[in-house]
PDBML (XML) file of the C-alpha atoms, coordinates in Angstrom:
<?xml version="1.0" encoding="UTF-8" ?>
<PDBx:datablock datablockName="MODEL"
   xmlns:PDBx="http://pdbml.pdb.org/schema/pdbx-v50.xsd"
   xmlns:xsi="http://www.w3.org/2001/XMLSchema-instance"
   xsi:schemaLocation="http://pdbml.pdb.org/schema/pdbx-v50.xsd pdbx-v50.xsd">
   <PDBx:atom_siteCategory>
      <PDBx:atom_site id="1">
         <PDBx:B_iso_or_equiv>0.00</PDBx:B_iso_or_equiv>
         <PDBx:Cartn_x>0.000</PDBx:Cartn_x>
         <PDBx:Cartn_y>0.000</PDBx:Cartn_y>
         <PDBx:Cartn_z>0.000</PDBx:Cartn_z>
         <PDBx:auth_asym_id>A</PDBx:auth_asym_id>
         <PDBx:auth_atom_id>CA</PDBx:auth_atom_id>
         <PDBx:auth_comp_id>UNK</PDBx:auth_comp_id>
         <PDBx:auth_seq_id>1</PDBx:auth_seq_id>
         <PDBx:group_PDB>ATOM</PDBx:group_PDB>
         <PDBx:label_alt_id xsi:nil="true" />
         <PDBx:label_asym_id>A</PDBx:label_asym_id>
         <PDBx:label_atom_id>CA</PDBx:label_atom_id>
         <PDBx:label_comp_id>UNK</PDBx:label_comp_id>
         <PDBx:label_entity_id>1</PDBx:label_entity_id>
         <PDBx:label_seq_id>1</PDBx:label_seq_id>
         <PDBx:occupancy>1.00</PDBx:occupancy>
         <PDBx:pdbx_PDB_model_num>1</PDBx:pdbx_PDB_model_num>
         <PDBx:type_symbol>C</PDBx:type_symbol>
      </PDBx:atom_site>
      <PDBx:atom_site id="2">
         <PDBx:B_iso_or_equiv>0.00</PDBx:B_iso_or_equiv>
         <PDBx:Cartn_x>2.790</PDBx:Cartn_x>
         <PDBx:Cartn_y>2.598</PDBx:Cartn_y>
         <PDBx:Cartn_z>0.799</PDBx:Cartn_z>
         <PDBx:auth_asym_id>A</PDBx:auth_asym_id>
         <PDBx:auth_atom_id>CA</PDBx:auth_atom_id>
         <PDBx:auth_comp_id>UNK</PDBx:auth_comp_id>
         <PDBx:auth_seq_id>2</PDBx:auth_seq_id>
         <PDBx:group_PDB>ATOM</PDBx:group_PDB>
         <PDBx:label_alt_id xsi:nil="true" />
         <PDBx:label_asym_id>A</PDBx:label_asym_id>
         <PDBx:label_atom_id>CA</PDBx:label_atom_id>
         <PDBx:label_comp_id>UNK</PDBx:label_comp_id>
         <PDBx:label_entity_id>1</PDBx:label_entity_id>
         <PDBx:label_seq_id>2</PDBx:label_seq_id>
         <PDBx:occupancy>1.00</PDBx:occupancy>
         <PDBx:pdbx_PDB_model_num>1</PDBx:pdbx_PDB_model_num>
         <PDBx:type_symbol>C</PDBx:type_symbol>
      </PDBx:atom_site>
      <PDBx:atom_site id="3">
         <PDBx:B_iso_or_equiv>0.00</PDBx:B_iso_or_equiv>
         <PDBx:Cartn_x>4.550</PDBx:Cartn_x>
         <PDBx:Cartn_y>1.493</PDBx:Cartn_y>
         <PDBx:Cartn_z>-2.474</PDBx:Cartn_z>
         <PDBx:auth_asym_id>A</PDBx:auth_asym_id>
         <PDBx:auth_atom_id>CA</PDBx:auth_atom_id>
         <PDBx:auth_comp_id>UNK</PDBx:auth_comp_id>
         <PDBx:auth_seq_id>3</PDBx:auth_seq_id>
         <PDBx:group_PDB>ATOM</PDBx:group_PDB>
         <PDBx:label_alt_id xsi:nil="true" />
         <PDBx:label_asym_id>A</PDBx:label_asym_id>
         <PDBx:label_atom_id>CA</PDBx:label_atom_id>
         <PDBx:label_comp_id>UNK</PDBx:label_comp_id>
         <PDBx:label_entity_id>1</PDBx:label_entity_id>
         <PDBx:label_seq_id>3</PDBx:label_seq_id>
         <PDBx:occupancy>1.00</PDBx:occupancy>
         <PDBx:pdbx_PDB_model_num>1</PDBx:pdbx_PDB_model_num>
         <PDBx:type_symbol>C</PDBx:type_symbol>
      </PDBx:atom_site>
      <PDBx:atom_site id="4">
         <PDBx:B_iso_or_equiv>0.00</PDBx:B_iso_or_equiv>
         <PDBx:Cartn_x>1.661</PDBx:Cartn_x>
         <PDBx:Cartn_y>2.449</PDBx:Cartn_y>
         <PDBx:Cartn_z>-4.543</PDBx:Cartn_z>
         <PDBx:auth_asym_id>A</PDBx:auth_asym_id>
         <PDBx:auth_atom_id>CA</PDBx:auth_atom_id>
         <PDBx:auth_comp_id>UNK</PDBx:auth_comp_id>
         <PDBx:auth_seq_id>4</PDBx:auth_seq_id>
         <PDBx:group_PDB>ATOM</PDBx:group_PDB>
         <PDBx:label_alt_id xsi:nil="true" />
         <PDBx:label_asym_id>A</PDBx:label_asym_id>
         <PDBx:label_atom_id>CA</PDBx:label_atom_id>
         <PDBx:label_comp_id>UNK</PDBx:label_comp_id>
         <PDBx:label_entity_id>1</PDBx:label_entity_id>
         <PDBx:label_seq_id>4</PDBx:label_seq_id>
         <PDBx:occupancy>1.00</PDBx:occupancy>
         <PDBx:pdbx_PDB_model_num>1</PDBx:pdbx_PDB_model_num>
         <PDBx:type_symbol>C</PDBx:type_symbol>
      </PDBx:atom_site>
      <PDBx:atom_site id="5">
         <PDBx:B_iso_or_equiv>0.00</PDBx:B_iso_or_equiv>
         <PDBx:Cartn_x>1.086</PDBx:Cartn_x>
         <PDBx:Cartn_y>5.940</PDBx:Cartn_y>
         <PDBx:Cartn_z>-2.173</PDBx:Cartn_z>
         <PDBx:auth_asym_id>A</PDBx:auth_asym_id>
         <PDBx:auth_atom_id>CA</PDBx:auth_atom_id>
         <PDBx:auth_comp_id>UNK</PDBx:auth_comp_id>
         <PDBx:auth_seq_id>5</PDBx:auth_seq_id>
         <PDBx:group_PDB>ATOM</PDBx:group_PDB>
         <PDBx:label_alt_id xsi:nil="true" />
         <PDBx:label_asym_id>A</PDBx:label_asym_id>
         <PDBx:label_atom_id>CA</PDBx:label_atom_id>
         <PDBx:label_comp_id>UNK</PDBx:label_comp_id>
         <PDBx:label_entity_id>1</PDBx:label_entity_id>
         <PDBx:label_seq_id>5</PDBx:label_seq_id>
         <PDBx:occupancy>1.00</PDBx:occupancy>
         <PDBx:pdbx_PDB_model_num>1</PDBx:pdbx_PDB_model_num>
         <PDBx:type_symbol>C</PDBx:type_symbol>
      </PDBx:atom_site>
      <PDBx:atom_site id="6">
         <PDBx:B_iso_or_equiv>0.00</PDBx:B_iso_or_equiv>
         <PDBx:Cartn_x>4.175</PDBx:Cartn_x>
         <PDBx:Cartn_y>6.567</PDBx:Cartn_y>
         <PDBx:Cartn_z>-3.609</PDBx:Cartn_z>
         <PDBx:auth_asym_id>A</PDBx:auth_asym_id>
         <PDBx:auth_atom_id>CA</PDBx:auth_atom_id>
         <PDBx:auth_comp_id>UNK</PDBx:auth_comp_id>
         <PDBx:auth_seq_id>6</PDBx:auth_seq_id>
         <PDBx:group_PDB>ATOM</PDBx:group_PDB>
         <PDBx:label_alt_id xsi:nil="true" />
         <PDBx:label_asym_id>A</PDBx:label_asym_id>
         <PDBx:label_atom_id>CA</PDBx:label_atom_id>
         <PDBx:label_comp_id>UNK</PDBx:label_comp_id>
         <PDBx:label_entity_id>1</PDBx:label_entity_id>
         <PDBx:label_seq_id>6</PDBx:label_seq_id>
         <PDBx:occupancy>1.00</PDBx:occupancy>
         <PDBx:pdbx_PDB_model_num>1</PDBx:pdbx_PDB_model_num>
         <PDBx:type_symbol>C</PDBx:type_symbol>
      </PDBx:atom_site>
      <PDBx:atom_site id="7">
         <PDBx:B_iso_or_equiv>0.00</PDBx:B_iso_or_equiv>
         <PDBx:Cartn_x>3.831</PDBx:Cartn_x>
         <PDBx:Cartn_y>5.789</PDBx:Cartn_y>
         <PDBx:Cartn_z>-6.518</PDBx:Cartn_z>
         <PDBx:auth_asym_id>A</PDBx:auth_asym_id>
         <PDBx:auth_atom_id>CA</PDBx:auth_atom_id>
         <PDBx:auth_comp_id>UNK</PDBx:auth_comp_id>
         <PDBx:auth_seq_id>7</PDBx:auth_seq_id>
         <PDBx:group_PDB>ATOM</PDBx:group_PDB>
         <PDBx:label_alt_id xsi:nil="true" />
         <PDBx:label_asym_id>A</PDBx:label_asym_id>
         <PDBx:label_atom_id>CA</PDBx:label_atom_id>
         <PDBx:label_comp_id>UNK</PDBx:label_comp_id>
         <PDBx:label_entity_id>1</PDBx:label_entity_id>
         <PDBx:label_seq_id>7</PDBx:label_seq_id>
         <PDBx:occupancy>1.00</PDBx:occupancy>
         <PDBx:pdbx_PDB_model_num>1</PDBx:pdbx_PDB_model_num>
         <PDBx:type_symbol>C</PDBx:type_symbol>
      </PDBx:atom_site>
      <PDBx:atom_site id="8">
         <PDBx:B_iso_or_equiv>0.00</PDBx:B_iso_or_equiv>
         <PDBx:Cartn_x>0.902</PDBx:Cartn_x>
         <PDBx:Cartn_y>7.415</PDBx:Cartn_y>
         <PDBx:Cartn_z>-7.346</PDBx:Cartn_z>
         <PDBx:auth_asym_id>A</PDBx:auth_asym_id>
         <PDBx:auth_atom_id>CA</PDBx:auth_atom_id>
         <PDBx:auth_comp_id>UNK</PDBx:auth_comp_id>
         <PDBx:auth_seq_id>8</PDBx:auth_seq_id>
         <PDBx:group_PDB>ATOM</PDBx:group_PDB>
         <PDBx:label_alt_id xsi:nil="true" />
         <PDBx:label_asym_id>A</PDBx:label_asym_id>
         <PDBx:label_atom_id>CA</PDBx:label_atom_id>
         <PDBx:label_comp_id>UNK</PDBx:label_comp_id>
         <PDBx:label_entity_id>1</PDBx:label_entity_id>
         <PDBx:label_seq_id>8</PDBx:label_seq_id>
         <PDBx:occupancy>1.00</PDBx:occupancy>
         <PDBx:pdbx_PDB_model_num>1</PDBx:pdbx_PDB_model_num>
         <PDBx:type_symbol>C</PDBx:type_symbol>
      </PDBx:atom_site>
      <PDBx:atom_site id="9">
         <PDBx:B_iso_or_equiv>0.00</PDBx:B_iso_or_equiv>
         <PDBx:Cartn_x>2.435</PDBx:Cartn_x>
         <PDBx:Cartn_y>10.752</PDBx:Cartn_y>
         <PDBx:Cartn_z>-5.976</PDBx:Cartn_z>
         <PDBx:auth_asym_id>A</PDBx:auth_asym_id>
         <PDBx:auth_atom_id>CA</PDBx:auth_atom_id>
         <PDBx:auth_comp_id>UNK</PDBx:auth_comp_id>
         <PDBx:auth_seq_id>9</PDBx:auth_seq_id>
         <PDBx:group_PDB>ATOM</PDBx:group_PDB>
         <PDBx:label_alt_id xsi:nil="true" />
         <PDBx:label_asym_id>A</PDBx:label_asym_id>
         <PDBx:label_atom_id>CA</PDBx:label_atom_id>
         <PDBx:label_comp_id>UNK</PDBx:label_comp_id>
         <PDBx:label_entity_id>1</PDBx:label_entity_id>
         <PDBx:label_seq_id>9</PDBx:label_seq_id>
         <PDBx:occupancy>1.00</PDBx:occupancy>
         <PDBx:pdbx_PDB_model_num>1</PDBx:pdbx_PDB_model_num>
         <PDBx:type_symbol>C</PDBx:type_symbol>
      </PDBx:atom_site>
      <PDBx:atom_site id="10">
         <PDBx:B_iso_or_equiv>0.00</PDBx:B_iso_or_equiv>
         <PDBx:Cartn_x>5.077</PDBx:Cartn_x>
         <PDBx:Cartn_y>10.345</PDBx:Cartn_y>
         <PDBx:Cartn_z>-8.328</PDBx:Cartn_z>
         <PDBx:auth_asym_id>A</PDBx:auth_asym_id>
         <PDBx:auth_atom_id>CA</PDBx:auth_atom_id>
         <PDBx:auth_comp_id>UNK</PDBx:auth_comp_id>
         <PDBx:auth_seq_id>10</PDBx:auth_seq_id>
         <PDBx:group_PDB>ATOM</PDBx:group_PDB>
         <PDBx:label_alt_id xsi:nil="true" />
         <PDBx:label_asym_id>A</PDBx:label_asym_id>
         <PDBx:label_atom_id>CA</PDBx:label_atom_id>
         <PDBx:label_comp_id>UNK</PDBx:label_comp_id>
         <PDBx:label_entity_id>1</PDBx:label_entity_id>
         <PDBx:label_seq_id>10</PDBx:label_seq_id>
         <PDBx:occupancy>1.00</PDBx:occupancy>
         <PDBx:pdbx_PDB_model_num>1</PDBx:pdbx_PDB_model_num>
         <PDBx:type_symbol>C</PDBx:type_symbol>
      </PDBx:atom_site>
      <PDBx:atom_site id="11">
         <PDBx:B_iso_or_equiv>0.00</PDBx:B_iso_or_equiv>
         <PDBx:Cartn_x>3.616</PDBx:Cartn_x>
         <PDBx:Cartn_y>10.011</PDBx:Cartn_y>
         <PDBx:Cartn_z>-11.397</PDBx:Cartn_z>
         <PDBx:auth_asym_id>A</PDBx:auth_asym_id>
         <PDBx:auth_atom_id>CA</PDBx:auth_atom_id>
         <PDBx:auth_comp_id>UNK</PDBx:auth_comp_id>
         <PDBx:auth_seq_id>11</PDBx:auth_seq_id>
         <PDBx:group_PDB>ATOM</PDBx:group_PDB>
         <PDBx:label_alt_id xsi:nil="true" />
         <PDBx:label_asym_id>A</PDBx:label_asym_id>
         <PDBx:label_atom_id>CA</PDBx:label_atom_id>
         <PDBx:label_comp_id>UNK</PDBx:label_comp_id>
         <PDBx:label_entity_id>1</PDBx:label_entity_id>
         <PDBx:label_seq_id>11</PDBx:label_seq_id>
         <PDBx:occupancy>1.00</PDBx:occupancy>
         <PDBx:pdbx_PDB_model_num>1</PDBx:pdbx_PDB_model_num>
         <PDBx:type_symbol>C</PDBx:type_symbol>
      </PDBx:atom_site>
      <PDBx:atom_site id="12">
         <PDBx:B_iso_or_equiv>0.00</PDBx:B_iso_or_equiv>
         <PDBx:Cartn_x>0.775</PDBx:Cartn_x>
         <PDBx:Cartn_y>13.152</PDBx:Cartn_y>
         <PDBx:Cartn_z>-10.765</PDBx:Cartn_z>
         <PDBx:auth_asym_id>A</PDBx:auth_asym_id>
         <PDBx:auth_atom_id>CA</PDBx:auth_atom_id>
         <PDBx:auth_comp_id>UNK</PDBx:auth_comp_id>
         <PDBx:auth_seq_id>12</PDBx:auth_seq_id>
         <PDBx:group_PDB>ATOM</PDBx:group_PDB>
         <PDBx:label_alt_id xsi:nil="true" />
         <PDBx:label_asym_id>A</PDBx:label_asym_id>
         <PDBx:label_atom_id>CA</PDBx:label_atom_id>
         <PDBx:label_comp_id>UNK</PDBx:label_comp_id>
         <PDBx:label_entity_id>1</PDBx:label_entity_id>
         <PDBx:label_seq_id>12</PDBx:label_seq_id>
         <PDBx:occupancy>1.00</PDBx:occupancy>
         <PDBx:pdbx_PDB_model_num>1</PDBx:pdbx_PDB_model_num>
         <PDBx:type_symbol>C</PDBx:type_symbol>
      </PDBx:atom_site>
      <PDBx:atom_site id="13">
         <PDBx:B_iso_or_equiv>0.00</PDBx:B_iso_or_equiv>
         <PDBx:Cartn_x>3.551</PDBx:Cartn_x>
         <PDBx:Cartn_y>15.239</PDBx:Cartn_y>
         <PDBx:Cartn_z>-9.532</PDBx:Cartn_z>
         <PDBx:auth_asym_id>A</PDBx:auth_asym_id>
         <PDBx:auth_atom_id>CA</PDBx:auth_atom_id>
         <PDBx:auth_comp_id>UNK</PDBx:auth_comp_id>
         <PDBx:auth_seq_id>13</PDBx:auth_seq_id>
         <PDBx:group_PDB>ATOM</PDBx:group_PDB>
         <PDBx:label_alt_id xsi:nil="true" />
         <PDBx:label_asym_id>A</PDBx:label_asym_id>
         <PDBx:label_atom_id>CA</PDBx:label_atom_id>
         <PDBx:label_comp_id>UNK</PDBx:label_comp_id>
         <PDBx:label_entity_id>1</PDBx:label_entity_id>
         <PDBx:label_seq_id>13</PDBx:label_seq_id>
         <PDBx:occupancy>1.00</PDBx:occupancy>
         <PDBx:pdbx_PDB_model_num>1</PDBx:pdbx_PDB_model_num>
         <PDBx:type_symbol>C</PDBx:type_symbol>
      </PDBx:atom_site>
      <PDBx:atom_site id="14">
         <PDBx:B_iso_or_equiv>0.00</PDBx:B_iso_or_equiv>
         <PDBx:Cartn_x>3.267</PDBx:Cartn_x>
         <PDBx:Cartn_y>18.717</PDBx:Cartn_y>
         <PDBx:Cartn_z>-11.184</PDBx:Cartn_z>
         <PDBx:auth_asym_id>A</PDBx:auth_asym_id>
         <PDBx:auth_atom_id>CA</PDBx:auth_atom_id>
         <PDBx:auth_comp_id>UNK</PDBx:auth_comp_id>
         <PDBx:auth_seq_id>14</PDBx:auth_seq_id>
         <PDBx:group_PDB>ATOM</PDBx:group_PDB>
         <PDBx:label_alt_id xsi:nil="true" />
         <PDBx:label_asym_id>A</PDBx:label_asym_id>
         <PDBx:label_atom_id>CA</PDBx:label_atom_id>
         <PDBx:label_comp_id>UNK</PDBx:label_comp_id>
         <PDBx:label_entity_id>1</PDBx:label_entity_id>
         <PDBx:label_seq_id>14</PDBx:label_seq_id>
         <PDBx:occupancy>1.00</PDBx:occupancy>
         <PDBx:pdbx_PDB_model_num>1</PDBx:pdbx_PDB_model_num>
         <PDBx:type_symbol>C</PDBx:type_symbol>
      </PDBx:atom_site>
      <PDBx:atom_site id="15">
         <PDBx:B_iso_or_equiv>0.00</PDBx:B_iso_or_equiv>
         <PDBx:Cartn_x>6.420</PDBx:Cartn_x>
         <PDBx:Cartn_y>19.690</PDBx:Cartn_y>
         <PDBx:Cartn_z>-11.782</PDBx:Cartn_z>
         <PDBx:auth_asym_id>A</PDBx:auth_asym_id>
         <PDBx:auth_atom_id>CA</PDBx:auth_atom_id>
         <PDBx:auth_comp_id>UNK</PDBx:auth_comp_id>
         <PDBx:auth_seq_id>15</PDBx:auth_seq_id>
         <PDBx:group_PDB>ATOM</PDBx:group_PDB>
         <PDBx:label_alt_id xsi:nil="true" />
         <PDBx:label_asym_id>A</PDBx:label_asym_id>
         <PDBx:label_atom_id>CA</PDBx:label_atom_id>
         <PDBx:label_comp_id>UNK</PDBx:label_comp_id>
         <PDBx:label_entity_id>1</PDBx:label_entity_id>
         <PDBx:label_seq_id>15</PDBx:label_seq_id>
         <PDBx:occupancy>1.00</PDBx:occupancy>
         <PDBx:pdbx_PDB_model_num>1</PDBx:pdbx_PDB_model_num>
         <PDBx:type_symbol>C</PDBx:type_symbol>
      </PDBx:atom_site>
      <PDBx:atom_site id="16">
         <PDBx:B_iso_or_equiv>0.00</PDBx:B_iso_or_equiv>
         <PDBx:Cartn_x>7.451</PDBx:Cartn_x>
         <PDBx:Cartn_y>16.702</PDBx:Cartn_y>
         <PDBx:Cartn_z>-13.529</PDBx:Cartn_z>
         <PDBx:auth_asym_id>A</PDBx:auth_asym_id>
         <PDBx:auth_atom_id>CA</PDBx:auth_atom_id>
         <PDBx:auth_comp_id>UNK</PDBx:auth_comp_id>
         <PDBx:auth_seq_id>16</PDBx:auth_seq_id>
         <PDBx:group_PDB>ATOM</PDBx:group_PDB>
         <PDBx:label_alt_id xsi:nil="true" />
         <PDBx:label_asym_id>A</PDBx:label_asym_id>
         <PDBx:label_atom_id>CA</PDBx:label_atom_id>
         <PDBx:label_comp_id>UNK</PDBx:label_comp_id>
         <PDBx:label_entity_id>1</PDBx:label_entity_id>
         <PDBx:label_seq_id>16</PDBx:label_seq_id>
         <PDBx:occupancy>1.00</PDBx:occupancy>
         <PDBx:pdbx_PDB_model_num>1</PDBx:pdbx_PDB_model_num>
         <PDBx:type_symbol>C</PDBx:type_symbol>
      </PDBx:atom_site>
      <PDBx:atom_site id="17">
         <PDBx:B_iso_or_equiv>0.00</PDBx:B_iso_or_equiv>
         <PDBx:Cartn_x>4.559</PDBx:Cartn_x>
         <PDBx:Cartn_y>18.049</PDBx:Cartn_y>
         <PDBx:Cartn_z>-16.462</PDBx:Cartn_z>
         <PDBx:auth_asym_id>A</PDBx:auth_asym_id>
         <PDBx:auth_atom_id>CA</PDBx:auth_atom_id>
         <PDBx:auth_comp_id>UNK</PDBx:auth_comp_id>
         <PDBx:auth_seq_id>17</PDBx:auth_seq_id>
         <PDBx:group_PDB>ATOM</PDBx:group_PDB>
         <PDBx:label_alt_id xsi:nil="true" />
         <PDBx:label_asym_id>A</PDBx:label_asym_id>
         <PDBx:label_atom_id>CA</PDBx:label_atom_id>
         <PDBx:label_comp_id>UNK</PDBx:label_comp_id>
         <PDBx:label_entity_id>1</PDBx:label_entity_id>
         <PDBx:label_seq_id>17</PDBx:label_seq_id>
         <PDBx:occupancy>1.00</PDBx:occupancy>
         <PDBx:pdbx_PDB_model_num>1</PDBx:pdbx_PDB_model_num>
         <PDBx:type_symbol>C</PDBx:type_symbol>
      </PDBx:atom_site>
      <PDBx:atom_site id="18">
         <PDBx:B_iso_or_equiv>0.00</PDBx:B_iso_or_equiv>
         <PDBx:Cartn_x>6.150</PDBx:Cartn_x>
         <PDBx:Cartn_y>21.295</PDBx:Cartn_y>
         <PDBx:Cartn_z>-16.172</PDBx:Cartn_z>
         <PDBx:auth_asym_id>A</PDBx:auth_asym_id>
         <PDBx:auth_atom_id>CA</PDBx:auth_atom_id>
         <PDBx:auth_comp_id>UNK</PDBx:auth_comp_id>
         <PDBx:auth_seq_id>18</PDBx:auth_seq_id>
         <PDBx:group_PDB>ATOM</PDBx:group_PDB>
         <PDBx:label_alt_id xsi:nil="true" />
         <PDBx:label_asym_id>A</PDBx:label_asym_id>
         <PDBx:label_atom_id>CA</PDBx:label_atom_id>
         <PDBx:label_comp_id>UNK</PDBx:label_comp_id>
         <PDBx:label_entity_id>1</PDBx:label_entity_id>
         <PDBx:label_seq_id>18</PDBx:label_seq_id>
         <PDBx:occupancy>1.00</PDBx:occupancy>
         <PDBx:pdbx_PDB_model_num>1</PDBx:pdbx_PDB_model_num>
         <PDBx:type_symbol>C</PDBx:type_symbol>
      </PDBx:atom_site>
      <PDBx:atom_site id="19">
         <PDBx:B_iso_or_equiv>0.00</PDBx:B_iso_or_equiv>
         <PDBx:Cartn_x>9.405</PDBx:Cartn_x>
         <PDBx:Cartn_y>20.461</PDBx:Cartn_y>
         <PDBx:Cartn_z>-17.098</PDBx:Cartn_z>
         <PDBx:auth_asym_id>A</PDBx:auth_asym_id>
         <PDBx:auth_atom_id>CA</PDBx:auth_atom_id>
         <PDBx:auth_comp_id>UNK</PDBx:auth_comp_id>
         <PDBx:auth_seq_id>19</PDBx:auth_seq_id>
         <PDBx:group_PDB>ATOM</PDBx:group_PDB>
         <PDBx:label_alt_id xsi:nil="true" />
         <PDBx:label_asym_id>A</PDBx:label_asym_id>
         <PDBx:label_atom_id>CA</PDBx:label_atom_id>
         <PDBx:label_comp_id>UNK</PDBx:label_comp_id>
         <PDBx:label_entity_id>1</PDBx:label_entity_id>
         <PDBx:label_seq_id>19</PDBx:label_seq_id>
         <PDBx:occupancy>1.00</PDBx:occupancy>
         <PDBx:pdbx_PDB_model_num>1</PDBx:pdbx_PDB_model_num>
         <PDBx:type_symbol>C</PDBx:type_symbol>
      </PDBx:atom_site>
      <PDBx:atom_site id="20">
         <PDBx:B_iso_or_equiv>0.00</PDBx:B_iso_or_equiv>
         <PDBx:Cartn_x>8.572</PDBx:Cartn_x>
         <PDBx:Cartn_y>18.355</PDBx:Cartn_y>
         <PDBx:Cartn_z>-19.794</PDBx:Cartn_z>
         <PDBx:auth_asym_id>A</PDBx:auth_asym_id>
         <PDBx:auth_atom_id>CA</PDBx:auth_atom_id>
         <PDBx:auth_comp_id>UNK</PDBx:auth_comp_id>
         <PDBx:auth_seq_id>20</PDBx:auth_seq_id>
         <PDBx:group_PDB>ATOM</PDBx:group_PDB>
         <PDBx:label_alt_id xsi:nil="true" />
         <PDBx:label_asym_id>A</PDBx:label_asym_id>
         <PDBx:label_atom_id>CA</PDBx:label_atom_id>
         <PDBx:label_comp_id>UNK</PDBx:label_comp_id>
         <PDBx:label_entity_id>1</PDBx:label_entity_id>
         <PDBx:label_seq_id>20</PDBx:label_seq_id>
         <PDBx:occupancy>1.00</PDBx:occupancy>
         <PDBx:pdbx_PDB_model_num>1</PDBx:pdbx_PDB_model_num>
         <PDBx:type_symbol>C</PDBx:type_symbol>
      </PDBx:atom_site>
      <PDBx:atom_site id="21">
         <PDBx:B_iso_or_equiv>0.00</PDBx:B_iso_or_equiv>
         <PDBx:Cartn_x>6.568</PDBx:Cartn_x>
         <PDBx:Cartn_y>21.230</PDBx:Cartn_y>
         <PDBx:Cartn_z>-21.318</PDBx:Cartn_z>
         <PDBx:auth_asym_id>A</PDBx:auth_asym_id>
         <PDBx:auth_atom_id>CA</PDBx:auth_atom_id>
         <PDBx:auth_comp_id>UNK</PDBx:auth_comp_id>
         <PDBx:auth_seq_id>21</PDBx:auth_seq_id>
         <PDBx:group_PDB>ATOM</PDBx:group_PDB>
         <PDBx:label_alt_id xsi:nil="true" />
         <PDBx:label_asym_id>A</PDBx:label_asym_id>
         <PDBx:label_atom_id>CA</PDBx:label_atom_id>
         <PDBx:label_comp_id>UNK</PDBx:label_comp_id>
         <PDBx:label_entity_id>1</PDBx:label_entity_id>
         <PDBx:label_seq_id>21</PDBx:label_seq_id>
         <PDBx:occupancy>1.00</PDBx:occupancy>
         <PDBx:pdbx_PDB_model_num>1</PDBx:pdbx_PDB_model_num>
         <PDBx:type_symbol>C</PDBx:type_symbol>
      </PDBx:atom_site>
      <PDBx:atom_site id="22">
         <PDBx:B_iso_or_equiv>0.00</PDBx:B_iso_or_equiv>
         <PDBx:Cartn_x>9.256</PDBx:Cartn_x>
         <PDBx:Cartn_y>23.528</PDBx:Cartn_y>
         <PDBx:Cartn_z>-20.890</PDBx:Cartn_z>
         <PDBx:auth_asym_id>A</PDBx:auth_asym_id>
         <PDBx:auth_atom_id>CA</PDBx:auth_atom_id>
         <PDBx:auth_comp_id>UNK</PDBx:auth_comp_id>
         <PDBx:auth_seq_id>22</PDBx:auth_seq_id>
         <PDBx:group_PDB>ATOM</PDBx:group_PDB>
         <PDBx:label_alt_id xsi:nil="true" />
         <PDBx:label_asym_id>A</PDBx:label_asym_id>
         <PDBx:label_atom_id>CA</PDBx:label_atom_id>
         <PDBx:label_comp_id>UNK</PDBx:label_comp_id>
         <PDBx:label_entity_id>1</PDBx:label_entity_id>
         <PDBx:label_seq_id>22</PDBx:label_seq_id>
         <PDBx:occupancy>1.00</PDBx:occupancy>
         <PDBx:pdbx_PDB_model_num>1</PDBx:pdbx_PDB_model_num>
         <PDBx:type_symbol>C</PDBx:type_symbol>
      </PDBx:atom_site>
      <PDBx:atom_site id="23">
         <PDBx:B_iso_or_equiv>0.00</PDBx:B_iso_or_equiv>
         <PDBx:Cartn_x>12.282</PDBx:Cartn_x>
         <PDBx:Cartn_y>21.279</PDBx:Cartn_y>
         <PDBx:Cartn_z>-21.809</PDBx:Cartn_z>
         <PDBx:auth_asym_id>A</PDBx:auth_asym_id>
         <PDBx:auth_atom_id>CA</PDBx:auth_atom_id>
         <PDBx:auth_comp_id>UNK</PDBx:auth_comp_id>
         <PDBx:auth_seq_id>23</PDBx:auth_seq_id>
         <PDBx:group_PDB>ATOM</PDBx:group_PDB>
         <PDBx:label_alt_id xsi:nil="true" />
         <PDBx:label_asym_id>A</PDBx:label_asym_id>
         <PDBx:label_atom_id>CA</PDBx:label_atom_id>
         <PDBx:label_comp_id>UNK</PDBx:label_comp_id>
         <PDBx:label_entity_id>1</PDBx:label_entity_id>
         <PDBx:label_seq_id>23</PDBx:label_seq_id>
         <PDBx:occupancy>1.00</PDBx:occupancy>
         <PDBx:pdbx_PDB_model_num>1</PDBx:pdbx_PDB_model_num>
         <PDBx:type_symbol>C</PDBx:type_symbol>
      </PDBx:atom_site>
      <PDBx:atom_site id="24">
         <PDBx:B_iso_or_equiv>0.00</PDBx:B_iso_or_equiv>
         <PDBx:Cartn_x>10.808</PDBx:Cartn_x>
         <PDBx:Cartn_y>18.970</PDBx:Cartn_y>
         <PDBx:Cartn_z>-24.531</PDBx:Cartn_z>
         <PDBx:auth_asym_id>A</PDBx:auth_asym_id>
         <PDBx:auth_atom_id>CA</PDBx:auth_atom_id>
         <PDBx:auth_comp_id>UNK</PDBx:auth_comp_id>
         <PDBx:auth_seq_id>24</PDBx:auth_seq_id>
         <PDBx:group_PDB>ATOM</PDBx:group_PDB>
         <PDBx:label_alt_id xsi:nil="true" />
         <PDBx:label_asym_id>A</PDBx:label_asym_id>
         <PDBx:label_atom_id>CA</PDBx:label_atom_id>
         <PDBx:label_comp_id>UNK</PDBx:label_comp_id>
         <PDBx:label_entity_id>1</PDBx:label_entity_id>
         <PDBx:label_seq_id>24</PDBx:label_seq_id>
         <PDBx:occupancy>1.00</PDBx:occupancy>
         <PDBx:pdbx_PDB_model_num>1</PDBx:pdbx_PDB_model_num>
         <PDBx:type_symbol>C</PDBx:type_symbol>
      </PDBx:atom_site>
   </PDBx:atom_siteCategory>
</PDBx:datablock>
């Protein structure tokens, strides 16, 4: 359960979006 807590807070983490639109 605490892998997937952290798991899904990885993948909807915002900034990871914002970097790829900035960077790409």
């Amino acid at each position: 359960a605490r892998l997937a807590e952290t798991h899904q807070a990885r993948k909807n983490n915002p900034h990871k979006a914002e970097r790829i639109q900035k960077y790409s």
